[in-house]
PDB file of N, CA and C in Angstrom:
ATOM      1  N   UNK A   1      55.603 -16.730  -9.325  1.00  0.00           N
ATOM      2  CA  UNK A   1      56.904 -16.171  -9.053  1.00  0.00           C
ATOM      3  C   UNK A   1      57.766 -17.224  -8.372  1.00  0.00           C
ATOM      4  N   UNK A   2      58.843 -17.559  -9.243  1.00  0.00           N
ATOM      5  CA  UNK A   2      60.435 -18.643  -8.322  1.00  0.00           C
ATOM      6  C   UNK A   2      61.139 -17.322  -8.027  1.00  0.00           C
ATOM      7  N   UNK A   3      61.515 -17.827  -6.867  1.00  0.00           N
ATOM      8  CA  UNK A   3      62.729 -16.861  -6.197  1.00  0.00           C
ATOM      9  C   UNK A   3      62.720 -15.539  -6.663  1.00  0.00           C
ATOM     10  N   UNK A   4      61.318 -15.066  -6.089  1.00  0.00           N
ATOM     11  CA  UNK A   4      61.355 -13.400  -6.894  1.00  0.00           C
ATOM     12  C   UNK A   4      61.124 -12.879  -7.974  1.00  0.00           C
ATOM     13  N   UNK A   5      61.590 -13.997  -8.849  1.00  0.00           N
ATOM     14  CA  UNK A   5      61.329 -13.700 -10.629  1.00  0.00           C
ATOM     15  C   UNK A   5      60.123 -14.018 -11.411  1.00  0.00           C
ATOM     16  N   UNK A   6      59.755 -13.111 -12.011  1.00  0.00           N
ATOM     17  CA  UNK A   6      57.994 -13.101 -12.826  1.00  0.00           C
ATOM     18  C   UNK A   6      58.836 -14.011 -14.138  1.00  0.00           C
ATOM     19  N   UNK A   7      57.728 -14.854 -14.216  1.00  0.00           N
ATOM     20  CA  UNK A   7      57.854 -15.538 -15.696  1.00  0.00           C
ATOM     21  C   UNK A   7      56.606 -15.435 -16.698  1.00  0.00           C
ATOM     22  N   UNK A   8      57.003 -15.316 -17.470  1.00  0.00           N
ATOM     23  CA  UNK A   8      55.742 -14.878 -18.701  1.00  0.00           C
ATOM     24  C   UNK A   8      55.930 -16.757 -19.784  1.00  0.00           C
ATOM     25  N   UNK A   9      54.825 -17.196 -19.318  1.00  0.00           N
ATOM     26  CA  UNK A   9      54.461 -18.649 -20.232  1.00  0.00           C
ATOM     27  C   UNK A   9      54.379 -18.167 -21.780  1.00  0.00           C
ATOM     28  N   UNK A  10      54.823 -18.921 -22.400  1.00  0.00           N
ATOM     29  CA  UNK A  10      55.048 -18.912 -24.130  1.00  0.00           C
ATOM     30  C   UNK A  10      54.632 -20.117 -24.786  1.00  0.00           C
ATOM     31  N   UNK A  11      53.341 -20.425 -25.349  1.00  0.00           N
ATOM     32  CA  UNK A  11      53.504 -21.413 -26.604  1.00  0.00           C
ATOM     33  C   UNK A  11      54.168 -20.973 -27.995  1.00  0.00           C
ATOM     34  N   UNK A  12      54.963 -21.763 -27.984  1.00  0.00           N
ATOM     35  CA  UNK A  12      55.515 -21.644 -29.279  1.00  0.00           C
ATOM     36  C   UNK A  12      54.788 -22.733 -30.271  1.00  0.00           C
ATOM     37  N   UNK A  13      54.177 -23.475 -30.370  1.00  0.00           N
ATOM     38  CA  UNK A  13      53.538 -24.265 -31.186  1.00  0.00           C
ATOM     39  C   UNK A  13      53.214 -23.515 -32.526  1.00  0.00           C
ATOM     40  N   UNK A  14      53.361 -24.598 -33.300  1.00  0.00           N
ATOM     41  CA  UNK A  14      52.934 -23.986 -35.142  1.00  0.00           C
ATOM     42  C   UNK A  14      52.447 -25.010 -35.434  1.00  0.00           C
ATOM     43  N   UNK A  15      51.049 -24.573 -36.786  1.00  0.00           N
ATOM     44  CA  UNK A  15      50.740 -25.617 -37.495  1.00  0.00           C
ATOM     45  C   UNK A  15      51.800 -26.594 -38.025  1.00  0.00           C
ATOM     46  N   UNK A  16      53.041 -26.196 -38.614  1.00  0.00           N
ATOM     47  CA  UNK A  16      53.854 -27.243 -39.008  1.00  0.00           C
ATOM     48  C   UNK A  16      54.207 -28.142 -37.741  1.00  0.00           C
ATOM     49  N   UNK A  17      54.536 -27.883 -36.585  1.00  0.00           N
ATOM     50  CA  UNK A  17      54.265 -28.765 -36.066  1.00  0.00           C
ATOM     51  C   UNK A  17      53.611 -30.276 -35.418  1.00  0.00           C
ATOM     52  N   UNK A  18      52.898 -30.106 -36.332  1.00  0.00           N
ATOM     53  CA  UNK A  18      51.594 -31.105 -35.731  1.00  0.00           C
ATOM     54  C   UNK A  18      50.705 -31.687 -37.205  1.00  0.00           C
ATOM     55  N   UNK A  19      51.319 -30.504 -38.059  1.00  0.00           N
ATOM     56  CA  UNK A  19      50.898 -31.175 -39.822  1.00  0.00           C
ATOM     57  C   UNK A  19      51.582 -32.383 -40.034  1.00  0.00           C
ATOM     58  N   UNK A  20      52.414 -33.640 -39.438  1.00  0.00           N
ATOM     59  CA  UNK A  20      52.656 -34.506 -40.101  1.00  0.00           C
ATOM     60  C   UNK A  20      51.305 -35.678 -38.598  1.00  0.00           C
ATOM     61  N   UNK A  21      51.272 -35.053 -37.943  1.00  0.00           N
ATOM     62  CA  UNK A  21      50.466 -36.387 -37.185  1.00  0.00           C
ATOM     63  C   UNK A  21      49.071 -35.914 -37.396  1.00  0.00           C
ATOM     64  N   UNK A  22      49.060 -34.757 -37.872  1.00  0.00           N
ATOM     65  CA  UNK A  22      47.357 -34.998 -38.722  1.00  0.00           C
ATOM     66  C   UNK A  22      47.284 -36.139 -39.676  1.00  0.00           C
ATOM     67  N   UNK A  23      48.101 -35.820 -40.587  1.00  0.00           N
ATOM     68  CA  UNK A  23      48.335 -36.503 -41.934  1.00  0.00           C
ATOM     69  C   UNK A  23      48.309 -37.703 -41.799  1.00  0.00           C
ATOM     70  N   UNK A  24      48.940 -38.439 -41.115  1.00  0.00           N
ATOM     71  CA  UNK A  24      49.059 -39.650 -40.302  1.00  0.00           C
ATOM     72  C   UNK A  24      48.009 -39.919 -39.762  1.00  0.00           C
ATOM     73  N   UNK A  25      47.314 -39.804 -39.071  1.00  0.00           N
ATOM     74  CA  UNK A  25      46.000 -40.093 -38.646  1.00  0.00           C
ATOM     75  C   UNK A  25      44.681 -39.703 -39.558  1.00  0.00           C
ATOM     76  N   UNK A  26      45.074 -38.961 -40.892  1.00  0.00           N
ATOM     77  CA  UNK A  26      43.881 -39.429 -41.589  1.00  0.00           C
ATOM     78  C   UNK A  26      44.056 -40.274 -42.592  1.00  0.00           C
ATOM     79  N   UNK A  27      45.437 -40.535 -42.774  1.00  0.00           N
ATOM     80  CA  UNK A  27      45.773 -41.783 -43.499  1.00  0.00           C
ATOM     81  C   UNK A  27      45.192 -42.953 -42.847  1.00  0.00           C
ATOM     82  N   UNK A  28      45.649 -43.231 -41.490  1.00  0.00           N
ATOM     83  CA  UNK A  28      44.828 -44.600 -40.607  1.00  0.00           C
ATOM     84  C   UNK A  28      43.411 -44.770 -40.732  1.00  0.00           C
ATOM     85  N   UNK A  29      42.568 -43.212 -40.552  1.00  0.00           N
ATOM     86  CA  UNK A  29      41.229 -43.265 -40.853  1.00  0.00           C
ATOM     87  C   UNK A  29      40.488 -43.828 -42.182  1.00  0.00           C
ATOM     88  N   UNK A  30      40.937 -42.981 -43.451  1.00  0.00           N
ATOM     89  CA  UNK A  30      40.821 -43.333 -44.615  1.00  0.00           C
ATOM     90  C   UNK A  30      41.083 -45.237 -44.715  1.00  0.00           C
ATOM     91  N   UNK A  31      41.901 -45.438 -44.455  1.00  0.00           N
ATOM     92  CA  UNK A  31      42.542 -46.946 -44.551  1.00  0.00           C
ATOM     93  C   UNK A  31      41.749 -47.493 -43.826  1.00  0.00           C
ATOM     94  N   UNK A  32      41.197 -47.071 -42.898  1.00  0.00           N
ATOM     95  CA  UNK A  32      40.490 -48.221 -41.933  1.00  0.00           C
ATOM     96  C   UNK A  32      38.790 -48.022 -42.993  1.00  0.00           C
ATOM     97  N   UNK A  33      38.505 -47.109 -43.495  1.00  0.00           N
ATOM     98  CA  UNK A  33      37.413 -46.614 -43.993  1.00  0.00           C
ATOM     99  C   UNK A  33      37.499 -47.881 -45.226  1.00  0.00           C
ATOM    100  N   UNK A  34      38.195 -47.393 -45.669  1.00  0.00           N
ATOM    101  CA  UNK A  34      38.763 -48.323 -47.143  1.00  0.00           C
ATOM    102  C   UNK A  34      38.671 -50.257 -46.388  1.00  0.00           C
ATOM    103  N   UNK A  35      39.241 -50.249 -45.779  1.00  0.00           N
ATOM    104  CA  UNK A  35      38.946 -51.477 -45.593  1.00  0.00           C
ATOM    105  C   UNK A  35      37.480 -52.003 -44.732  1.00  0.00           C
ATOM    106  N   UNK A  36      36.973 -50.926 -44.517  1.00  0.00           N
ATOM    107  CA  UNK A  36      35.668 -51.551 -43.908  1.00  0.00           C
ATOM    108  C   UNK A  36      34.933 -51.419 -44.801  1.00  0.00           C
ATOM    109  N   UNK A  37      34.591 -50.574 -45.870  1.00  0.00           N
ATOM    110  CA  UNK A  37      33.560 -50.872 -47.195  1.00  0.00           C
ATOM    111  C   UNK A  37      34.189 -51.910 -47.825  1.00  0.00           C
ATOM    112  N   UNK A  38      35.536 -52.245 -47.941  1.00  0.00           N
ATOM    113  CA  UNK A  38      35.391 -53.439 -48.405  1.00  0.00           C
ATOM    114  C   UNK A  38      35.334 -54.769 -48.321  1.00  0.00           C
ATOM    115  N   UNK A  39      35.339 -55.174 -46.727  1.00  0.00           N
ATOM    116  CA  UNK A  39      34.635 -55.884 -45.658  1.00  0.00           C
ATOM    117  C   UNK A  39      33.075 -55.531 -45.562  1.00  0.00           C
ATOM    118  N   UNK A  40      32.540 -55.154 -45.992  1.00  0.00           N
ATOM    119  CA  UNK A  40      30.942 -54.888 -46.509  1.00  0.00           C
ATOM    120  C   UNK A  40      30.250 -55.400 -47.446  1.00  0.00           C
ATOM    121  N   UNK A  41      31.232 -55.638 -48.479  1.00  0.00           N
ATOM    122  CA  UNK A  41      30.429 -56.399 -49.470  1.00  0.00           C
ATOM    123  C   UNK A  41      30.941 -57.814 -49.153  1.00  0.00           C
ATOM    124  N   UNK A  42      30.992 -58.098 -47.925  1.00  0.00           N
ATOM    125  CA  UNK A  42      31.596 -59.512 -47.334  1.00  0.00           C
ATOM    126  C   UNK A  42      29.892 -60.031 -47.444  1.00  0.00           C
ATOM    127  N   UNK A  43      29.732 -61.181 -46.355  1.00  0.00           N
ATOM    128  CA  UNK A  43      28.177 -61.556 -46.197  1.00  0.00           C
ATOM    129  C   UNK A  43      28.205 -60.872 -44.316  1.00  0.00           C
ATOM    130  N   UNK A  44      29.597 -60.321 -43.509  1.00  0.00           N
ATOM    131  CA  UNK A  44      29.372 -59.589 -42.215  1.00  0.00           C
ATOM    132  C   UNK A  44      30.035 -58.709 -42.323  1.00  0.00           C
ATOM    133  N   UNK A  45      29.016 -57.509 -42.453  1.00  0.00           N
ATOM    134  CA  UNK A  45      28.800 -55.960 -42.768  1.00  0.00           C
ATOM    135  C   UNK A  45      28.811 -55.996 -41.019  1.00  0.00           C
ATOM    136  N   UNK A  46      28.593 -56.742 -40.079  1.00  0.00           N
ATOM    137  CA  UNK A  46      28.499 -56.011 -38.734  1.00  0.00           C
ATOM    138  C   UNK A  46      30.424 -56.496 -38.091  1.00  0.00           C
ATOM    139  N   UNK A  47      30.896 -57.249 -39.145  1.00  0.00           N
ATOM    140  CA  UNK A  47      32.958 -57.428 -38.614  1.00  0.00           C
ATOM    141  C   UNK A  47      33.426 -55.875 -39.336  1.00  0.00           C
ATOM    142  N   UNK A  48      32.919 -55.524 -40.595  1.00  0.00           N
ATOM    143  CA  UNK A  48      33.537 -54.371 -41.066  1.00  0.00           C
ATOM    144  C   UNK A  48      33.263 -52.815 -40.280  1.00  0.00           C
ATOM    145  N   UNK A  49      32.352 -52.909 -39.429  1.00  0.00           N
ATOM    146  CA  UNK A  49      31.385 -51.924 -38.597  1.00  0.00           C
ATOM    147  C   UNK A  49      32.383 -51.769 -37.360  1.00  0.00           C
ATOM    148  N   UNK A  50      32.683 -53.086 -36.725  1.00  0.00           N
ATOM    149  CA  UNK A  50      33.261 -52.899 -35.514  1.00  0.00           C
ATOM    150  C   UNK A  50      35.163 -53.278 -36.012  1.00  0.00           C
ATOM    151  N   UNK A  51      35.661 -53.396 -37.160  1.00  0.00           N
ATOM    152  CA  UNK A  51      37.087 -53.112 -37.381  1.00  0.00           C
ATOM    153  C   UNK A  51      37.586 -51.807 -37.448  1.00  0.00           C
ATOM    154  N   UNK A  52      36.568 -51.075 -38.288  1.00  0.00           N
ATOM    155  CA  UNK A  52      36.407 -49.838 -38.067  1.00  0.00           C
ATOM    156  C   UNK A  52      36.499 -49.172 -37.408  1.00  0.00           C
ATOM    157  N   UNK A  53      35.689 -49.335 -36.164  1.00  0.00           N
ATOM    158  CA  UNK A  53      35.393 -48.824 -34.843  1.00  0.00           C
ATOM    159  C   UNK A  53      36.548 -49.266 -33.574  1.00  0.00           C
ATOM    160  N   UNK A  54      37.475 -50.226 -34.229  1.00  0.00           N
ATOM    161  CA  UNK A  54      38.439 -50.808 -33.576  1.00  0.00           C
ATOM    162  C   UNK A  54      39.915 -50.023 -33.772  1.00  0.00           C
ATOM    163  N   UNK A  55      39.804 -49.911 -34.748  1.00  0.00           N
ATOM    164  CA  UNK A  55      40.722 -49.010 -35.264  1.00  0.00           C
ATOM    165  C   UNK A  55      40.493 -47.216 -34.789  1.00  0.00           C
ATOM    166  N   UNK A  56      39.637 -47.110 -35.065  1.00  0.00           N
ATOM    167  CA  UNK A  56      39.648 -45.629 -34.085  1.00  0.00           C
ATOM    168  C   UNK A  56      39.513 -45.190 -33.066  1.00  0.00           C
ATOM    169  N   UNK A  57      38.863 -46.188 -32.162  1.00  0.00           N
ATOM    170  CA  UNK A  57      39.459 -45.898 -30.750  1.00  0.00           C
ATOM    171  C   UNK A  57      40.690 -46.684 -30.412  1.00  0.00           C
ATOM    172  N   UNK A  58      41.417 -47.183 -30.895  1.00  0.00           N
ATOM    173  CA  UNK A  58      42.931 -47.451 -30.858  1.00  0.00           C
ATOM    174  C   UNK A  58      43.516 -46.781 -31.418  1.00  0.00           C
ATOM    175  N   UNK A  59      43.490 -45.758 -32.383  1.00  0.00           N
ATOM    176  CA  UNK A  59      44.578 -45.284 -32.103  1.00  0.00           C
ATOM    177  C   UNK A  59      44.027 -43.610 -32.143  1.00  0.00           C
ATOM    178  N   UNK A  60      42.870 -43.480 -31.597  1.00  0.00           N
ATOM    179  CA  UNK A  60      43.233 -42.024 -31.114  1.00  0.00           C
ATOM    180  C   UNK A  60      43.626 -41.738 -29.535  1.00  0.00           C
ATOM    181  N   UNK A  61      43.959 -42.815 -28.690  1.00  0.00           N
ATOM    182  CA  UNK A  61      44.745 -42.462 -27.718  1.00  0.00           C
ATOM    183  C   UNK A  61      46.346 -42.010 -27.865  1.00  0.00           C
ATOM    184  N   UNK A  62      46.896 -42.445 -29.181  1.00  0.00           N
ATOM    185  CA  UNK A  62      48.159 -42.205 -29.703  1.00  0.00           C
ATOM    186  C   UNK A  62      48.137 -40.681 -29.919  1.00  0.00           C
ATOM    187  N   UNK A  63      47.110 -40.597 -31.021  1.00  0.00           N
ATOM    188  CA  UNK A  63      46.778 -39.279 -31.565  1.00  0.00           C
ATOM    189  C   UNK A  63      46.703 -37.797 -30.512  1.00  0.00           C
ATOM    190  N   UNK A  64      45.989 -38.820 -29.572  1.00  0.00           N
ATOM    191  CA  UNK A  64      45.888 -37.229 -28.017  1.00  0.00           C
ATOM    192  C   UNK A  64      47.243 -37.684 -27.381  1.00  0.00           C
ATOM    193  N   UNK A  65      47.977 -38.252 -27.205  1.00  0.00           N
ATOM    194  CA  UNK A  65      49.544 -38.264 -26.642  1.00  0.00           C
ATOM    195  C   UNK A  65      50.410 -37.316 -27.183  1.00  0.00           C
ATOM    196  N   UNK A  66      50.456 -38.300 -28.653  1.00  0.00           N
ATOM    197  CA  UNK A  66      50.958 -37.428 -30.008  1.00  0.00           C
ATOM    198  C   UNK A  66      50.821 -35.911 -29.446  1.00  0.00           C
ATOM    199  N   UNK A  67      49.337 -35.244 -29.545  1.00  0.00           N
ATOM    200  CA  UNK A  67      48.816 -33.983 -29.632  1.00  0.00           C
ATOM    201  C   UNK A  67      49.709 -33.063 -28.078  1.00  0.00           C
ATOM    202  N   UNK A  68      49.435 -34.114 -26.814  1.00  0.00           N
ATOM    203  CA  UNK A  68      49.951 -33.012 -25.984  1.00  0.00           C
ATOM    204  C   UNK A  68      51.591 -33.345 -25.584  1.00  0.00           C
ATOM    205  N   UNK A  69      52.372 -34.313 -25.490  1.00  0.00           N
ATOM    206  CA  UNK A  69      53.354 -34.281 -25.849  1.00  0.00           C
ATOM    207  C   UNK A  69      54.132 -32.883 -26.708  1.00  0.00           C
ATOM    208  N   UNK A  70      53.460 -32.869 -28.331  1.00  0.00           N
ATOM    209  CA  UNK A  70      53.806 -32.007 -28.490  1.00  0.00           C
ATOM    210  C   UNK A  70      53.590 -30.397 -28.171  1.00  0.00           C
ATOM    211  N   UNK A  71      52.600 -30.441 -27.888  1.00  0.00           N
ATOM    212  CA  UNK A  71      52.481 -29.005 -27.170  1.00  0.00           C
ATOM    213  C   UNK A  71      52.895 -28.921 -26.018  1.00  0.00           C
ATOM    214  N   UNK A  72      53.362 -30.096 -24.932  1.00  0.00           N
ATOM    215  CA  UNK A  72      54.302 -29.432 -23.875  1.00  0.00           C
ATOM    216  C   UNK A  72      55.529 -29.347 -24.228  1.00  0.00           C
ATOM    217  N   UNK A  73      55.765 -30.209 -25.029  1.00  0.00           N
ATOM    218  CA  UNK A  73      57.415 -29.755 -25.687  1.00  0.00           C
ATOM    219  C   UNK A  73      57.389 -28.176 -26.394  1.00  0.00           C
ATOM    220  N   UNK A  74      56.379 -27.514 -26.633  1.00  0.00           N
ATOM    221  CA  UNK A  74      56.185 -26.125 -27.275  1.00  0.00           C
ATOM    222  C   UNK A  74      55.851 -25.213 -26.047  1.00  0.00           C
ATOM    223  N   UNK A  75      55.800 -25.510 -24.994  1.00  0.00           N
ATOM    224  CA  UNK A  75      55.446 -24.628 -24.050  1.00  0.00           C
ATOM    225  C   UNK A  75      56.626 -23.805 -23.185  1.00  0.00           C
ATOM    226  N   UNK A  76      57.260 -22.527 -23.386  1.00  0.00           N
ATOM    227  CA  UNK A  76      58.297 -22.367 -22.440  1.00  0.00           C
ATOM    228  C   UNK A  76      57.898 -20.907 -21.344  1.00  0.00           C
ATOM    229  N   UNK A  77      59.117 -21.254 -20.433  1.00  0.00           N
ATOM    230  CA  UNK A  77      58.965 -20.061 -19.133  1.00  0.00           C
ATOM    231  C   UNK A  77      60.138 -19.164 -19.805  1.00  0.00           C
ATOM    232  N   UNK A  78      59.351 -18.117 -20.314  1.00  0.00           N
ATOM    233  CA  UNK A  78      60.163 -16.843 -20.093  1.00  0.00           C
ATOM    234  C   UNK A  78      60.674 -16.032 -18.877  1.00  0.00           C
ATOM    235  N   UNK A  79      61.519 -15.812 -18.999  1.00  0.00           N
ATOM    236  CA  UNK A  79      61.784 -14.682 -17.307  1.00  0.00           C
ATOM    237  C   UNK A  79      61.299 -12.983 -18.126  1.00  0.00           C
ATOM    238  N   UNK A  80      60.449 -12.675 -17.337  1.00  0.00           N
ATOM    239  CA  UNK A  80      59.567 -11.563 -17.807  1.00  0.00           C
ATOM    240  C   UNK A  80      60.157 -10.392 -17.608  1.00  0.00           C
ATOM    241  N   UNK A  81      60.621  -9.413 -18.229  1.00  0.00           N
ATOM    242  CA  UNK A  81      61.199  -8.243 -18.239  1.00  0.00           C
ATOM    243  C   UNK A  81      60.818  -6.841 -17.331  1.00  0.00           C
ATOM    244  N   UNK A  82      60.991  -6.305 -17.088  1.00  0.00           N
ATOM    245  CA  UNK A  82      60.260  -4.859 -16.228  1.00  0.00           C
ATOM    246  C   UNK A  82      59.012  -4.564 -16.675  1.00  0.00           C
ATOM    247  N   UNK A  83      59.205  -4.323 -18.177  1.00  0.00           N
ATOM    248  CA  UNK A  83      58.238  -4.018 -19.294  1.00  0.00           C
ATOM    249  C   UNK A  83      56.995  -4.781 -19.694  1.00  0.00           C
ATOM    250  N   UNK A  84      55.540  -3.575 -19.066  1.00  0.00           N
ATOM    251  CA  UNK A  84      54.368  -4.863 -19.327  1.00  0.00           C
ATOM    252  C   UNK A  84      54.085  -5.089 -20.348  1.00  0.00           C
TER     253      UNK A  84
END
């Protein structure tokens, strides 16, 4: 309660919301996938192992930013009515 007044929390979040940075991040995955089998049939199968592995923990710190960013931008304070 601010100054007396009940607020009722609201996610508004939708799958469309957040369907283009899925998409995006399994494009990076796939691509990094794609290029590490084909850094495999190199003669170092252990550079294609860890580019791989370079690539996905770089950029799923984007990906969890990405993720709550947008859900606090989806989060609002209603001022709550009489009515439970």
């Amino acid at each position: 309660m601010l100054n007396g007044t009940s607020y009722r929390l609201r996610c508004t979040l939708t799958f469309g919301d957040i369907y283009g940075q899925i998409l995006i991040w399994m494009v990076v995955i796939f691509a990094s996938l794609a290029a590490g089998l084909a850094l495999m049939g190199t003669s170092k199968p252990l550079v294609a192992l860890l580019g791989v592995g370079l690539i996905l923990v770089l950029s799923l710190p984007f990906l969890l930013f990405a993720f709550t960013t947008t859900l606090l931008n989806h989060i609002a304070l209603d001022p709550a009515t009489g009515e439970s």
